[in-house]
Protein backbone atom coordinates (compact mmCIF):
# COMPACT_ATOMS: atom_id res chain seq x y z
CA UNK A 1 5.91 11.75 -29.08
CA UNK A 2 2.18 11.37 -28.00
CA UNK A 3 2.18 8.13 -30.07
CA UNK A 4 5.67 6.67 -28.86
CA UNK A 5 4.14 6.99 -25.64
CA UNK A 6 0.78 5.03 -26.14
CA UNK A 7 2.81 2.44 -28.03
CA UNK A 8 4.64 2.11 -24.80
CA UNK A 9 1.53 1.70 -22.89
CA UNK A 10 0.00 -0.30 -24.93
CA UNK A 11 2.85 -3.08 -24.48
CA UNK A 12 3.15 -2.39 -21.22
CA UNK A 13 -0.63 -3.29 -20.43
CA UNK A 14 -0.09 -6.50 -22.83
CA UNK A 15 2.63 -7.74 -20.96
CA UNK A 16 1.29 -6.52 -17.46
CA UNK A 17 -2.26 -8.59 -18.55
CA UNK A 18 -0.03 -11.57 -19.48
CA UNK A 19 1.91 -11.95 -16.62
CA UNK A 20 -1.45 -11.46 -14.72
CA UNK A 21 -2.94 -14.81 -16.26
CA UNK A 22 0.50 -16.50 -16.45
CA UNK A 23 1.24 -16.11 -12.63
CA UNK A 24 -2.04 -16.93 -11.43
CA UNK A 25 -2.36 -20.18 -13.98
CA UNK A 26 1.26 -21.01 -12.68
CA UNK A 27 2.59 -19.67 -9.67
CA UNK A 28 5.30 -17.71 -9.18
CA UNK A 29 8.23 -20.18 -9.38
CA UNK A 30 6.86 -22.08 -12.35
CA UNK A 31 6.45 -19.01 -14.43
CA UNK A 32 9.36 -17.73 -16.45
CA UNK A 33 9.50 -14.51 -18.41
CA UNK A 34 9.41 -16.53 -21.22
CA UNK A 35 6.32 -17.74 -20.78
CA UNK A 36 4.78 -14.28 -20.26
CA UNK A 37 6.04 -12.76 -23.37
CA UNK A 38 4.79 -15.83 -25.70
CA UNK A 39 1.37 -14.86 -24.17
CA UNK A 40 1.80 -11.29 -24.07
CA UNK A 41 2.46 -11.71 -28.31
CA UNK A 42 5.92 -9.93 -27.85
CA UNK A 43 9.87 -10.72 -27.79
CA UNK A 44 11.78 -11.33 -24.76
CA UNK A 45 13.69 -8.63 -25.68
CA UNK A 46 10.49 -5.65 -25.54
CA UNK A 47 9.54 -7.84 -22.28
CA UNK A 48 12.86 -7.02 -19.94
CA UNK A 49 13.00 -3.02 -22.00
CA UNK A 50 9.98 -2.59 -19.59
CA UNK A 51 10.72 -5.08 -16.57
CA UNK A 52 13.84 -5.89 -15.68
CA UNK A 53 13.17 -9.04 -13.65
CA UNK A 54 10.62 -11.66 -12.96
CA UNK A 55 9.76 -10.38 -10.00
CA UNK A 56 9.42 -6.89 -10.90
CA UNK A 57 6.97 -8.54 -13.25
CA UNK A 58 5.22 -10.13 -10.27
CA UNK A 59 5.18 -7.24 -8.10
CA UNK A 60 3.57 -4.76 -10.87
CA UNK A 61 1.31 -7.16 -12.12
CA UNK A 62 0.20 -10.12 -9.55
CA UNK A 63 0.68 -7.66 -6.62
CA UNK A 64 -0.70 -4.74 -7.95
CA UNK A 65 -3.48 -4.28 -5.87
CA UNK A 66 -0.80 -4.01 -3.19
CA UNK A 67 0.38 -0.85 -4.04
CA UNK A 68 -2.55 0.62 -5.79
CA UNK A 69 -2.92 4.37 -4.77
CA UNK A 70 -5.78 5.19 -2.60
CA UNK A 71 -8.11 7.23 -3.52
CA UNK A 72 -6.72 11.39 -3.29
CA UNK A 73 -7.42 12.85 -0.22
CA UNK A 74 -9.00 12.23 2.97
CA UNK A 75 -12.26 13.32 5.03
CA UNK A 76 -12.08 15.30 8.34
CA UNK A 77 -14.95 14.64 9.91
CA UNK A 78 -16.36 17.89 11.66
CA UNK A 79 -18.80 15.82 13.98
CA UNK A 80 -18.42 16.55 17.63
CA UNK A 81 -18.58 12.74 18.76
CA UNK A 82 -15.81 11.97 16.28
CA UNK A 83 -12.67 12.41 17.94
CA UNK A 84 -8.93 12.57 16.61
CA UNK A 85 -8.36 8.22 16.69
CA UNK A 86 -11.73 7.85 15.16
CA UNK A 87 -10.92 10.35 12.41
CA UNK A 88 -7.71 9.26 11.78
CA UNK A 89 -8.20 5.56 12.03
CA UNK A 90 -11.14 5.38 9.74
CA UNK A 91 -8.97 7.25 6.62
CA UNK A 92 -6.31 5.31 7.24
CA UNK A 93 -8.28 1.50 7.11
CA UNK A 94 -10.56 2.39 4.29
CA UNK A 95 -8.27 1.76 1.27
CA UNK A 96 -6.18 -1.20 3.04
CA UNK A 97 -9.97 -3.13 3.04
CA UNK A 98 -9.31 -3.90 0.19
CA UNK A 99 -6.36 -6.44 1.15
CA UNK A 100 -9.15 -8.31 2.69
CA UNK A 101 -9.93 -9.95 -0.72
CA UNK A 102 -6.15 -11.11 -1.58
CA UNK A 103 -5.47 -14.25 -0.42
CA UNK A 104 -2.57 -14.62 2.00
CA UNK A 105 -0.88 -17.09 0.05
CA UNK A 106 -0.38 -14.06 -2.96
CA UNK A 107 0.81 -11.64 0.07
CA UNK A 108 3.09 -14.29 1.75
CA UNK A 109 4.86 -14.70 -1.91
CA UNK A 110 4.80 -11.08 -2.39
CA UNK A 111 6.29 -9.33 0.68
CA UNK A 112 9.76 -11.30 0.26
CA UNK A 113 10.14 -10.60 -3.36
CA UNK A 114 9.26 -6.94 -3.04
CA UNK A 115 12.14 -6.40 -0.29
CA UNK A 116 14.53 -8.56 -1.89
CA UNK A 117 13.76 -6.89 -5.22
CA UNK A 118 14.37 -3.67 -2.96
CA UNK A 119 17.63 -4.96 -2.06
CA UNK A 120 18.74 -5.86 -5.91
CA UNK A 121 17.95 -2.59 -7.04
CA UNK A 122 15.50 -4.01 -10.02
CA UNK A 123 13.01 -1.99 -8.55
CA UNK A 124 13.52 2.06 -7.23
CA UNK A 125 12.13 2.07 -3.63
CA UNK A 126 9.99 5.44 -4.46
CA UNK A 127 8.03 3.28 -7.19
CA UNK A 128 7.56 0.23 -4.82
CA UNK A 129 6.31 2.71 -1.88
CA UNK A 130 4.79 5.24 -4.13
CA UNK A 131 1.54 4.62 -2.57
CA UNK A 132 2.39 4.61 0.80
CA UNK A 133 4.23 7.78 0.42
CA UNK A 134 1.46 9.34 -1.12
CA UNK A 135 -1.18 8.18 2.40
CA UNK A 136 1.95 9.23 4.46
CA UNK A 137 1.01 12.96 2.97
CA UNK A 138 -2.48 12.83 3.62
CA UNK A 139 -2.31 11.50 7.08
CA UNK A 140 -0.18 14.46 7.91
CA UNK A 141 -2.66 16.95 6.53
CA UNK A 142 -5.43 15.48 8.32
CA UNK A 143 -3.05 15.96 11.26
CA UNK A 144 -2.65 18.94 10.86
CA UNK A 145 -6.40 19.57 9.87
CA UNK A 146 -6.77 18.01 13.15
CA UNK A 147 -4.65 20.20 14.92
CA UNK A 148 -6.27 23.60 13.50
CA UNK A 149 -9.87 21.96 14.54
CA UNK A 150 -8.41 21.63 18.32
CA UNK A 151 -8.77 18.10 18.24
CA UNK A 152 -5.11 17.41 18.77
CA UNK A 153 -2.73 19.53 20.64
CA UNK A 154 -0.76 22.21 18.51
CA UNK A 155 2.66 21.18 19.44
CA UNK A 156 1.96 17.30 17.88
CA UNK A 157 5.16 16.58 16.24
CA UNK A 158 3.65 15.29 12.89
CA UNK A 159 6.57 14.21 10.89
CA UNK A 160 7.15 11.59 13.99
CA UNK A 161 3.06 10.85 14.58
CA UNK A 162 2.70 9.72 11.05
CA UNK A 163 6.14 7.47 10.74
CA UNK A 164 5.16 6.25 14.42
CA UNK A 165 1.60 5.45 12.78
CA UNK A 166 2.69 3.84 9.49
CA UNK A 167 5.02 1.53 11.74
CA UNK A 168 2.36 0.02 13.57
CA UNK A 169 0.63 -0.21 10.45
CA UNK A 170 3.09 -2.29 9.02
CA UNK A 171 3.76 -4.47 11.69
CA UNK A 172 0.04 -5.59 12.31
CA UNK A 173 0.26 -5.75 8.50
CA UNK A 174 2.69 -8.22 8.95
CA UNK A 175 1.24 -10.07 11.61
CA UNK A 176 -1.86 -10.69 9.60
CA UNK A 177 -0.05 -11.95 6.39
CA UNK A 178 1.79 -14.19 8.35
CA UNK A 179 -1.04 -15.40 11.33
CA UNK A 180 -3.44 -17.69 9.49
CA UNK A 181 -5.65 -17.07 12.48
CA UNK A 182 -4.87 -13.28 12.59
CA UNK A 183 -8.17 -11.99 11.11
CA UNK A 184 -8.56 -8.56 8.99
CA UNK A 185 -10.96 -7.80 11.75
CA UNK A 186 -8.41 -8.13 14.33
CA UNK A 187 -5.81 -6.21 12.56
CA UNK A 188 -8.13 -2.85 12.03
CA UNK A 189 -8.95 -2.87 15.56
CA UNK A 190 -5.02 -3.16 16.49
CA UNK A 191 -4.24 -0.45 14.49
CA UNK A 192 -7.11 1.53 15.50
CA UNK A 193 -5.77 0.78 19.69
CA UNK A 194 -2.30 2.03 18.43
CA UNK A 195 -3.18 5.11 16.60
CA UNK A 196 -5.15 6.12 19.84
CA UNK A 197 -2.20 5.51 21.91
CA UNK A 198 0.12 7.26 19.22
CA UNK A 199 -1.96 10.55 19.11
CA UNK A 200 -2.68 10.59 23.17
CA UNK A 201 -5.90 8.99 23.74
CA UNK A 202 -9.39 9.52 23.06
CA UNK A 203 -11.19 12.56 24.16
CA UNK A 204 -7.89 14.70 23.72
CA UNK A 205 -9.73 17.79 22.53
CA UNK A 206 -10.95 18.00 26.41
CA UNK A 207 -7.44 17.92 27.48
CA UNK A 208 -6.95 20.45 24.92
CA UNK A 209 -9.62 22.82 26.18
């Protein structure tokens, strides 16, 4: 079984790697599946076994950095000048920096073709968000780390706080994919004004007290 599974792998990466030189060398809509599976050494057939679709194919390969899982857990800083926003802002933008270094061009391609894959069903939305549903957990144990610290009120509906959150996160997300003149800059200190308005202001552990 162990070996079934690493020969799985193992074609996976291939074709994941070829589709990775393929798409950039090409673009998406002059690439074909085809294409990737001559330079992944493999048979169209073992190519749509483990990805049903070009754009599948695109999403888990091209786009990958897009969904990459941050890293586990987040840091509650105990400092008495760091309030709740600060706190909760600075987890929240440190793994998205990295989006700073993918063109817009890859993310304007991308964000159609992951909701329309959505839409087809080629792709389950838990694998497509997996990543986001993973910094939707940790943002509500820091809230609630947050809570237990007195540095946001104990009746904070969290469940509503972090989808609130993760909205405006998306939507500035969008803005700055779309807004050539929309810098990364700008975005972070958008979502950093609307996570302070989300959880109440700054210096709510006074209010608290």
């Amino acid at each position: 079984m162990k070996i079934r599974e690493q020969k799985r792998k193992m074609y996976k990466d291939k074709i994941l790697s070829a589709a990775r030189e393929v798409f950039s060398e090409n673009g998406f809509e002059n690439t074909t599946i085809e294409q990737i599976a001559e330079r992944a050494g493999v048979g169209m057939g073992t190519t749509y076994n483990y990805f049903k679709s070009k754009e599948a194919l695109f999403i888990m390969s091209t786009a990958e950095e897009i969904m990459a899982i941050p890293p586990s857990g987040f840091d509650n800083d105990d400092s008495d000048n760091s309030d709740a926003t600060e706190i909760v802002s600075k987890n929240i933008l440190k793994p998205l920096k990295k989006i700073k270094f993918i063109d817009k061009k890859i993310w304007q391609i991308a964000y159609p073709i992951l909701f329309n894959t959505l839409k087809s069903g080629k792709i389950k939305i838990t694998e497509l968000f997996k990543a986001d549903y993973k910094m939707m957990d940790d943002v509500a144990r820091l809230l609630n780390e947050l809570i237990a610290k007195q540095k946001l009120p104990h009746d904070l509906d969290i469940d509503t706080a972090v989808e609130v959150i993760f909205g405006a996160l998306f939507f500035q997300m969008t803005l700055y994919i779309y807004m050539d003149d929309y810098t990364f800059e700008q975005m972070c200190d958008k979502v950093t004004e609307d996570i302070n308005f989300i959880l109440g202001g700054k210096n709510i552990a006074k209010q608290i007290t």
